[in-house]
Protein backbone atom coordinates (compact mmCIF):
# COMPACT_ATOMS: atom_id res chain seq x y z
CA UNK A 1 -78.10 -29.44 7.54
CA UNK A 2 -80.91 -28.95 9.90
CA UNK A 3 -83.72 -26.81 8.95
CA UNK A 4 -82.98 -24.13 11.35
CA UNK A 5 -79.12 -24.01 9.68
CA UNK A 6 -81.12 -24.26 5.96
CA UNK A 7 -83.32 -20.98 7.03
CA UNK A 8 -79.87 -19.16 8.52
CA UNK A 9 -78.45 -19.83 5.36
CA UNK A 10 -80.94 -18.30 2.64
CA UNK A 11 -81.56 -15.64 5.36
CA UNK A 12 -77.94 -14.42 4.98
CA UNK A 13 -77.92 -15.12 1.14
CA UNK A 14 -81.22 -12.49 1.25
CA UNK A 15 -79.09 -10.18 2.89
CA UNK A 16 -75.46 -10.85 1.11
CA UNK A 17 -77.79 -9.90 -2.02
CA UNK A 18 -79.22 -6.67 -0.75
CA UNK A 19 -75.94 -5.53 0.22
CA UNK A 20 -74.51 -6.48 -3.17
CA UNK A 21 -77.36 -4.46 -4.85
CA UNK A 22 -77.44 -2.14 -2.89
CA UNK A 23 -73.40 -0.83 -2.23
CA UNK A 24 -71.88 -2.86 -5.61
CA UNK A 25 -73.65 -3.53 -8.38
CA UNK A 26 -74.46 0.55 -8.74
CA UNK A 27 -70.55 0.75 -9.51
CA UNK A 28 -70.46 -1.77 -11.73
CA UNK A 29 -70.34 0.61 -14.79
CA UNK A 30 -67.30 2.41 -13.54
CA UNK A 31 -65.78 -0.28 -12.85
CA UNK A 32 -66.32 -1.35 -16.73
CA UNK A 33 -65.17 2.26 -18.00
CA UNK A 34 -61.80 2.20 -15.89
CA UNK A 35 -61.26 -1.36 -17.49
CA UNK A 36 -61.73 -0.41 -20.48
CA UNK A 37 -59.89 2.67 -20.09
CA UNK A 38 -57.19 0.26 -19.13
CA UNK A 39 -57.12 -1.59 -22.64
CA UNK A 40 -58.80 -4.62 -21.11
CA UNK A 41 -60.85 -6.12 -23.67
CA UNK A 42 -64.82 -6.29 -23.57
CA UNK A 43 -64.88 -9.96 -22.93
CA UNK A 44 -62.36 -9.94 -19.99
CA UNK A 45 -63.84 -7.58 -18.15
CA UNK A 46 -67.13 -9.79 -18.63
CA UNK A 47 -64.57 -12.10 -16.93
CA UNK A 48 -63.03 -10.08 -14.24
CA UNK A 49 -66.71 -8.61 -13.02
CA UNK A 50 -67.74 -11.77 -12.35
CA UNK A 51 -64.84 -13.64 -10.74
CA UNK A 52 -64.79 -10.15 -8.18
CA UNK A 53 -68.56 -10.81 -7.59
CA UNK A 54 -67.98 -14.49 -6.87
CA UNK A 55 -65.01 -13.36 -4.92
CA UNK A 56 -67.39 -11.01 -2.88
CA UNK A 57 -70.08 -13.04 -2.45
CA UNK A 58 -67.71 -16.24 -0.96
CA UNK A 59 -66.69 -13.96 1.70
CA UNK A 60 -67.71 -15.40 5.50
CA UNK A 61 -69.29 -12.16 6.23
CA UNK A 62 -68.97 -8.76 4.70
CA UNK A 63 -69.08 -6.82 8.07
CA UNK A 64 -65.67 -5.13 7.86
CA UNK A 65 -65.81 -3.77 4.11
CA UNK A 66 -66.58 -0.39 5.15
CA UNK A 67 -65.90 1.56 1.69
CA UNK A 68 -67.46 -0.87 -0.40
CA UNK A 69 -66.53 0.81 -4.40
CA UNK A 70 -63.16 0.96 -2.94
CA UNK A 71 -62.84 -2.62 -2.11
CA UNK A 72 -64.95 -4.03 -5.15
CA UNK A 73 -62.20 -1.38 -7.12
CA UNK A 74 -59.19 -3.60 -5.14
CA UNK A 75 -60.01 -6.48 -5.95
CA UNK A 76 -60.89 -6.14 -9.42
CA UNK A 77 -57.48 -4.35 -9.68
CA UNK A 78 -55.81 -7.58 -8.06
CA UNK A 79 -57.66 -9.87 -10.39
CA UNK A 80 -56.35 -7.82 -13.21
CA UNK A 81 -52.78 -7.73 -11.70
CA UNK A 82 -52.60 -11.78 -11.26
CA UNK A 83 -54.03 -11.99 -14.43
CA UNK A 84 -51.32 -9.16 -16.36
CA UNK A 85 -48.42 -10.93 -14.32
CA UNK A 86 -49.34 -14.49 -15.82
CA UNK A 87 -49.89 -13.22 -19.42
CA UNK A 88 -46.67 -13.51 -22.36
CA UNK A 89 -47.53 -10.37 -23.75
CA UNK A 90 -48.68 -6.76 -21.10
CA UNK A 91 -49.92 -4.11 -22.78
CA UNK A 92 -47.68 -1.24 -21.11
CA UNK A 93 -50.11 1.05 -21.08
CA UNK A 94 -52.76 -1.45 -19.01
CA UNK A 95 -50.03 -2.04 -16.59
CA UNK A 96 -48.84 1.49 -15.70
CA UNK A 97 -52.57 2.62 -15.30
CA UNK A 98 -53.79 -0.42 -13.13
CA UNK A 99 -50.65 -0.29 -10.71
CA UNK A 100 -51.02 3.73 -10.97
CA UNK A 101 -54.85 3.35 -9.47
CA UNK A 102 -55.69 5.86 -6.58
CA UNK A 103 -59.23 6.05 -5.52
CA UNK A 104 -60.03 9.71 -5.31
CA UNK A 105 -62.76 9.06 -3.01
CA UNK A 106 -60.42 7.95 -0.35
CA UNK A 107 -58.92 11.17 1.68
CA UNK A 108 -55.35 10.91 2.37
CA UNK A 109 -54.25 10.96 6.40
CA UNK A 110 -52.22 14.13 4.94
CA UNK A 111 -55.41 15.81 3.17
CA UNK A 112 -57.25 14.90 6.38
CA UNK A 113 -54.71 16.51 8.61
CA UNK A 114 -54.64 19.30 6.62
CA UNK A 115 -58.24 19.85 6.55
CA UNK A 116 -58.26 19.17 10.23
CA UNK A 117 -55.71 21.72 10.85
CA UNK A 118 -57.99 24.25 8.82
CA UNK A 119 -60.90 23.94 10.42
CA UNK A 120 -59.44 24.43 13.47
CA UNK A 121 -57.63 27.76 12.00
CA UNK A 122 -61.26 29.22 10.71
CA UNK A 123 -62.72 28.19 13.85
CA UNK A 124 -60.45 30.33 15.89
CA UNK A 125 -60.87 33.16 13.43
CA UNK A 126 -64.56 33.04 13.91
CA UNK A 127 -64.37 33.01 17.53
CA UNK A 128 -62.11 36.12 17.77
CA UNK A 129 -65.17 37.91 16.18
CA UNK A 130 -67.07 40.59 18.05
CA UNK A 131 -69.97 38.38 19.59
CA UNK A 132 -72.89 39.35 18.04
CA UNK A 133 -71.22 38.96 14.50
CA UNK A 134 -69.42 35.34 15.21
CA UNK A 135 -73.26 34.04 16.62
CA UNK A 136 -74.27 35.38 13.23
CA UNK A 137 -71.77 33.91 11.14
CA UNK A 138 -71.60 30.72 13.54
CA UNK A 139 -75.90 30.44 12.71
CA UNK A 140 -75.45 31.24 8.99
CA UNK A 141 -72.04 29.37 7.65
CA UNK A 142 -71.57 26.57 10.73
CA UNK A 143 -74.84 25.57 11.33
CA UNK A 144 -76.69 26.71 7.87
CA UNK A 145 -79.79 28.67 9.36
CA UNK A 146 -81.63 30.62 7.26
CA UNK A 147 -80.86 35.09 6.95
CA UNK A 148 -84.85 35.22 8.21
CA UNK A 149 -84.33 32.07 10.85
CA UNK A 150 -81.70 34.12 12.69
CA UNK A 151 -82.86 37.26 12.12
CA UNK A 152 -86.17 36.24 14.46
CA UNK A 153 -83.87 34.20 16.92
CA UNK A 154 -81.18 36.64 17.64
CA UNK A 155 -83.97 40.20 17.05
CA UNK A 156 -82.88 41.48 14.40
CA UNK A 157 -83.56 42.62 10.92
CA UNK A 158 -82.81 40.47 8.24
CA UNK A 159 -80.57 43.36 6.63
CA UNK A 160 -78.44 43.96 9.93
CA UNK A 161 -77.69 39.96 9.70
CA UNK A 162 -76.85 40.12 6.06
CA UNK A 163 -74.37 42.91 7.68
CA UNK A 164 -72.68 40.93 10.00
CA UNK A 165 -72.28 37.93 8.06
CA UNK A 166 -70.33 40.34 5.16
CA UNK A 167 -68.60 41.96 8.13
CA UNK A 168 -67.65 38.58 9.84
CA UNK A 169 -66.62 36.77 6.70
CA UNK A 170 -64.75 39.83 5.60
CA UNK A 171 -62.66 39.81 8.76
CA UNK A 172 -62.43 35.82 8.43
CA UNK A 173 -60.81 36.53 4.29
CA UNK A 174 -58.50 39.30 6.53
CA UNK A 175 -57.30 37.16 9.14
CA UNK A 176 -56.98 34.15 7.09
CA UNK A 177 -54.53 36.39 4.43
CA UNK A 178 -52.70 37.77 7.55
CA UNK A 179 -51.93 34.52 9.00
CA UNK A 180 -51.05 32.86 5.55
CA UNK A 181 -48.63 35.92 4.92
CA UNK A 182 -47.02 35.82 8.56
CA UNK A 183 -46.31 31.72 7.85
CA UNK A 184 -44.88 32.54 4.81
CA UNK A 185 -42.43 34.97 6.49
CA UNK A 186 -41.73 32.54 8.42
CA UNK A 187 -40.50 30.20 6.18
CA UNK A 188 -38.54 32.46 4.29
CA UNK A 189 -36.81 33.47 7.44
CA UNK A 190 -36.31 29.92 8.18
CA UNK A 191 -34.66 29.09 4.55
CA UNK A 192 -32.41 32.23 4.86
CA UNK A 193 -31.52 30.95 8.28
CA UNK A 194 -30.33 27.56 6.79
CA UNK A 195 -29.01 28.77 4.33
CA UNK A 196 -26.28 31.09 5.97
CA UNK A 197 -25.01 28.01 8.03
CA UNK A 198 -23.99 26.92 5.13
């Protein structure tokens, strides 16, 4: 190796180990507790931390881990896997709860959906809203300003925005329950209608 390659080298070892520190190693005593929530005994998880470290650390380039606990949590789940799979005797319980895993820190494409579909419901509620009360309740629950911010941006008294953002979020709780209960009809009208062609 040339010194230029040497220097490269440590350079991106420097930086591997900031990363590590930095987005692993503070999950390291999760990752102990779901082990050993797992029935995985105190020594093997000594063994599994390390061989996903070494694992991580091998890796060309660690550019595309974008969730990092969620990808230290695979592949110490894997480990554990290839290492159940080649045992004589699994402990049921370890199995079930390993292949059972779901990080709850990972949003679902339906939860995200759903949210998106949401947001986009309250956002049409608010902008139905008389305009001086939906720039009031856009300042105060959208954008988080301050009662006294808005009150001296829009000329007002900090009472008469207090006002409007209880009238506006009042009418948001209305509309909200209105469109919830006209869906629901909906569906019932829809499950009475296939059920008749029966």
């Amino acid at each position: 190796m040339t010194q230029g390659e040497v220097i490269n080298a440590l350079a991106r070892r420097r930086m591997l180990a900031a990363w590590m520190a930095r987005e692993i190693v503070p999950h390291e005593a999760g990752m102990r507790a779901w082990l050993a929530r797992a029935r995985v005994s105190a020594e093997d998880i000594d063994e599994l931390m390390q061989e996903a470290y070494c694992q991580i650390v091998s890796l060309p380039s660690v550019d595309h881990i974008t969730a990092p606990r969620a990808y230290f949590m695979a592949s110490l789940r894997h480990m554990m896997l290839r290492r159940i799979r080649r045992a004589q005797v699994v402990p049921i319980g370890a199995m079930e709860q390993i292949e059972n895993w779901r990080d709850e820190s990972i949003v679902s494409p339906e939860d995200e959906a759903g949210s998106r579909i949401t947001c986009q419901r309250v956002m049409a509620i608010i902008a139905a809203l008389p305009e001086r009360c939906r720039r009031v309740v856009e300042l105060r629950k959208i954008e988080g300003w301050s009662q006294k911010d808005i009150a001296a941006h829009l000329g007002m008294s900090e009472k008469a925005v207090e006002k409007q953002v209880w009238v506006g979020v009042r009418a948001i709780r209305a509309a909200w329950a209105h469109a919830e209960a006209q869906s629901a009809q909906r569906m019932d009208q829809a499950e009475r209608g296939a059920g008749g062609g029966r």
